[in-house]
Protein backbone atom coordinates (compact mmCIF):
# COMPACT_ATOMS: atom_id res chain seq x y z
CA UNK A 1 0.00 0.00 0.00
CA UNK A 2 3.01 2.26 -0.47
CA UNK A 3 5.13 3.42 -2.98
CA UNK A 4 8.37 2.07 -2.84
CA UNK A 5 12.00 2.32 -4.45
CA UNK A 6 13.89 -0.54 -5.50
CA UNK A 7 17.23 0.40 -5.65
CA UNK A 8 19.49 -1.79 -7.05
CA UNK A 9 23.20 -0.69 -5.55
CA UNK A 10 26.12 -2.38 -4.27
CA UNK A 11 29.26 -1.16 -2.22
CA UNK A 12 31.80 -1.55 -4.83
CA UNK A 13 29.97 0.85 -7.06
CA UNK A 14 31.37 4.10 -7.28
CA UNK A 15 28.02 5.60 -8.68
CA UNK A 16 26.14 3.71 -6.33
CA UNK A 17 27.85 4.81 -3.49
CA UNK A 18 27.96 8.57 -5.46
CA UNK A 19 23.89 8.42 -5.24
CA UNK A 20 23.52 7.39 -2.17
CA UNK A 21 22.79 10.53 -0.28
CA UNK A 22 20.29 11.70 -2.60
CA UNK A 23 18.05 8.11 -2.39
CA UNK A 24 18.91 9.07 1.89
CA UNK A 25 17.80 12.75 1.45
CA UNK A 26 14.51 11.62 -0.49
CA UNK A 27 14.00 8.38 2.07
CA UNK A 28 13.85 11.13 5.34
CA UNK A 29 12.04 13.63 3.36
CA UNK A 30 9.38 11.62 1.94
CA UNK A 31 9.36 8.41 4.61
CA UNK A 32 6.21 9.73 6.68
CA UNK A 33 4.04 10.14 3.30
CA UNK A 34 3.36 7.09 2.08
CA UNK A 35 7.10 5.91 0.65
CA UNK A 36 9.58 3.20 1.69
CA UNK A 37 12.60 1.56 0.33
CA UNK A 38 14.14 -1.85 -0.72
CA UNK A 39 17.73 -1.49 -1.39
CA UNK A 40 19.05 -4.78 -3.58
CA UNK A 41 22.68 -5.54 -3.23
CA UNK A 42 24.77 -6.68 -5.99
CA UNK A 43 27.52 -7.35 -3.35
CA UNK A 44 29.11 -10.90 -3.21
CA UNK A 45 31.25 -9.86 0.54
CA UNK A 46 28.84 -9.64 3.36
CA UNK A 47 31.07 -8.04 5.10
CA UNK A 48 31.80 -4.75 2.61
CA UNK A 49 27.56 -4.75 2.22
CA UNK A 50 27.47 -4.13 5.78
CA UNK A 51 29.98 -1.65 6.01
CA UNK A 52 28.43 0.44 3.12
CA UNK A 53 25.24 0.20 4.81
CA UNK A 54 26.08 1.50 7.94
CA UNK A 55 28.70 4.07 6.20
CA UNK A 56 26.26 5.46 3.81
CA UNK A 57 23.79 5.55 6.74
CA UNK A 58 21.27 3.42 4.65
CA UNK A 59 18.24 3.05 7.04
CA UNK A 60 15.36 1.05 5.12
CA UNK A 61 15.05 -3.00 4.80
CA UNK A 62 18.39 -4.00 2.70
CA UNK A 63 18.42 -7.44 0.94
CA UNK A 64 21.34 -9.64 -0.64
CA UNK A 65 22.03 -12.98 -2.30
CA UNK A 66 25.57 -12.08 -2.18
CA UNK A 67 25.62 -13.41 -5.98
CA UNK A 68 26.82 -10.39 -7.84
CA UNK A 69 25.56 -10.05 -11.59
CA UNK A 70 25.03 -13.52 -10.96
CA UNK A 71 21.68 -12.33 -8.85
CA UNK A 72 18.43 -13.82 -10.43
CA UNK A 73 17.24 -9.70 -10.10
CA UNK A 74 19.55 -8.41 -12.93
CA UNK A 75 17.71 -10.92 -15.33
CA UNK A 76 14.50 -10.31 -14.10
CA UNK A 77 14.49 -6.08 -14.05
CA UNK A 78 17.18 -6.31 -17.34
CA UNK A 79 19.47 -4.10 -15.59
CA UNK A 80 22.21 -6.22 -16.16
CA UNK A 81 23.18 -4.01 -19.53
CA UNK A 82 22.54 -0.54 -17.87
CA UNK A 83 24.29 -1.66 -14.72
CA UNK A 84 23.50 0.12 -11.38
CA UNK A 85 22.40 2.38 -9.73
CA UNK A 86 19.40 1.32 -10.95
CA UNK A 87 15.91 1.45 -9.71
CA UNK A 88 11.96 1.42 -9.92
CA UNK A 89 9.63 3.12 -8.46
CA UNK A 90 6.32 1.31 -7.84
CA UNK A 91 3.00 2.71 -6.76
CA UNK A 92 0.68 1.31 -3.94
CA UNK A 93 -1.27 -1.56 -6.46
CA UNK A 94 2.21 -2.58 -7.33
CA UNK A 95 2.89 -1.11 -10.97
CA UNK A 96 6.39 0.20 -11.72
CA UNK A 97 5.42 3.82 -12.45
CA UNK A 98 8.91 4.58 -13.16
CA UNK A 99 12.58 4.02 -13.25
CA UNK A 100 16.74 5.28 -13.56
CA UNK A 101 15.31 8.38 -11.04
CA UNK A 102 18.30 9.71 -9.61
CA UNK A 103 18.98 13.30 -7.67
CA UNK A 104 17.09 15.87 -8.55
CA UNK A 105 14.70 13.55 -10.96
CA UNK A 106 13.96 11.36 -7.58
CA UNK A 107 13.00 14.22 -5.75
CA UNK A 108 10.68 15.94 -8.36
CA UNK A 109 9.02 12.48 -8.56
CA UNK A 110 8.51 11.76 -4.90
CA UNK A 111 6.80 15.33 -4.68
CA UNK A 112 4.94 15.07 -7.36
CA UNK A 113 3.13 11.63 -6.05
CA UNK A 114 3.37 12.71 -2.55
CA UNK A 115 1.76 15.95 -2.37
């Protein structure tokens, strides 16, 4: 019943990592109207995920396989050619409404839904 991110990241990924603050700015801006996040690592150490987490102060539910590209997600959103940061944004019924939103283009998004 929310609209969530799915942001595809992992902690070896310079642009990931680059991003980061902007998907934390929009999280504690927008986190009491109706919005939540699902960060999806592409990390294969459990121990650098962590770190990054925690580092990048990274607050919302985090998932991993741990399986790198390998990770059945890549084939399923068909990221894999794109690479990351990726994400989607999907509305409350569950329909990606939109994707690749990053800084400014997250922002303007998240207000524009969450008025």
């Amino acid at each position: 019943g929310k609209y969530v991110l799915v942001d595809f990241w992992a902690s070896w990924c310079g642009p990931c990592r680059y991003e980061n603050p902007n998907v934390v700015n929009a999280y504690n801006k927008f986190k009491n109207k109706n919005f939540d996040i699902l960060g999806v690592s592409l990390d294969e150490k459990k121990d650098r995920w962590l770190k990054a987490i925690k580092d990048d102060k990274l607050t919302w539910t985090q998932v991993s396989d741990l399986k790198h590209w390998q990770s059945e997600v890549v084939g399923i959103y068909g990221f894999g050619e794109v690479g990351i940061p990726y994400n989607i944004l999907v509305d409350p019924e569950g329909k990606i409404i939109a994707e690749r939103l990053r800084g400014p283009e997250l922002d303007a998004k998240l207000a524009e839904l969450l008025k």
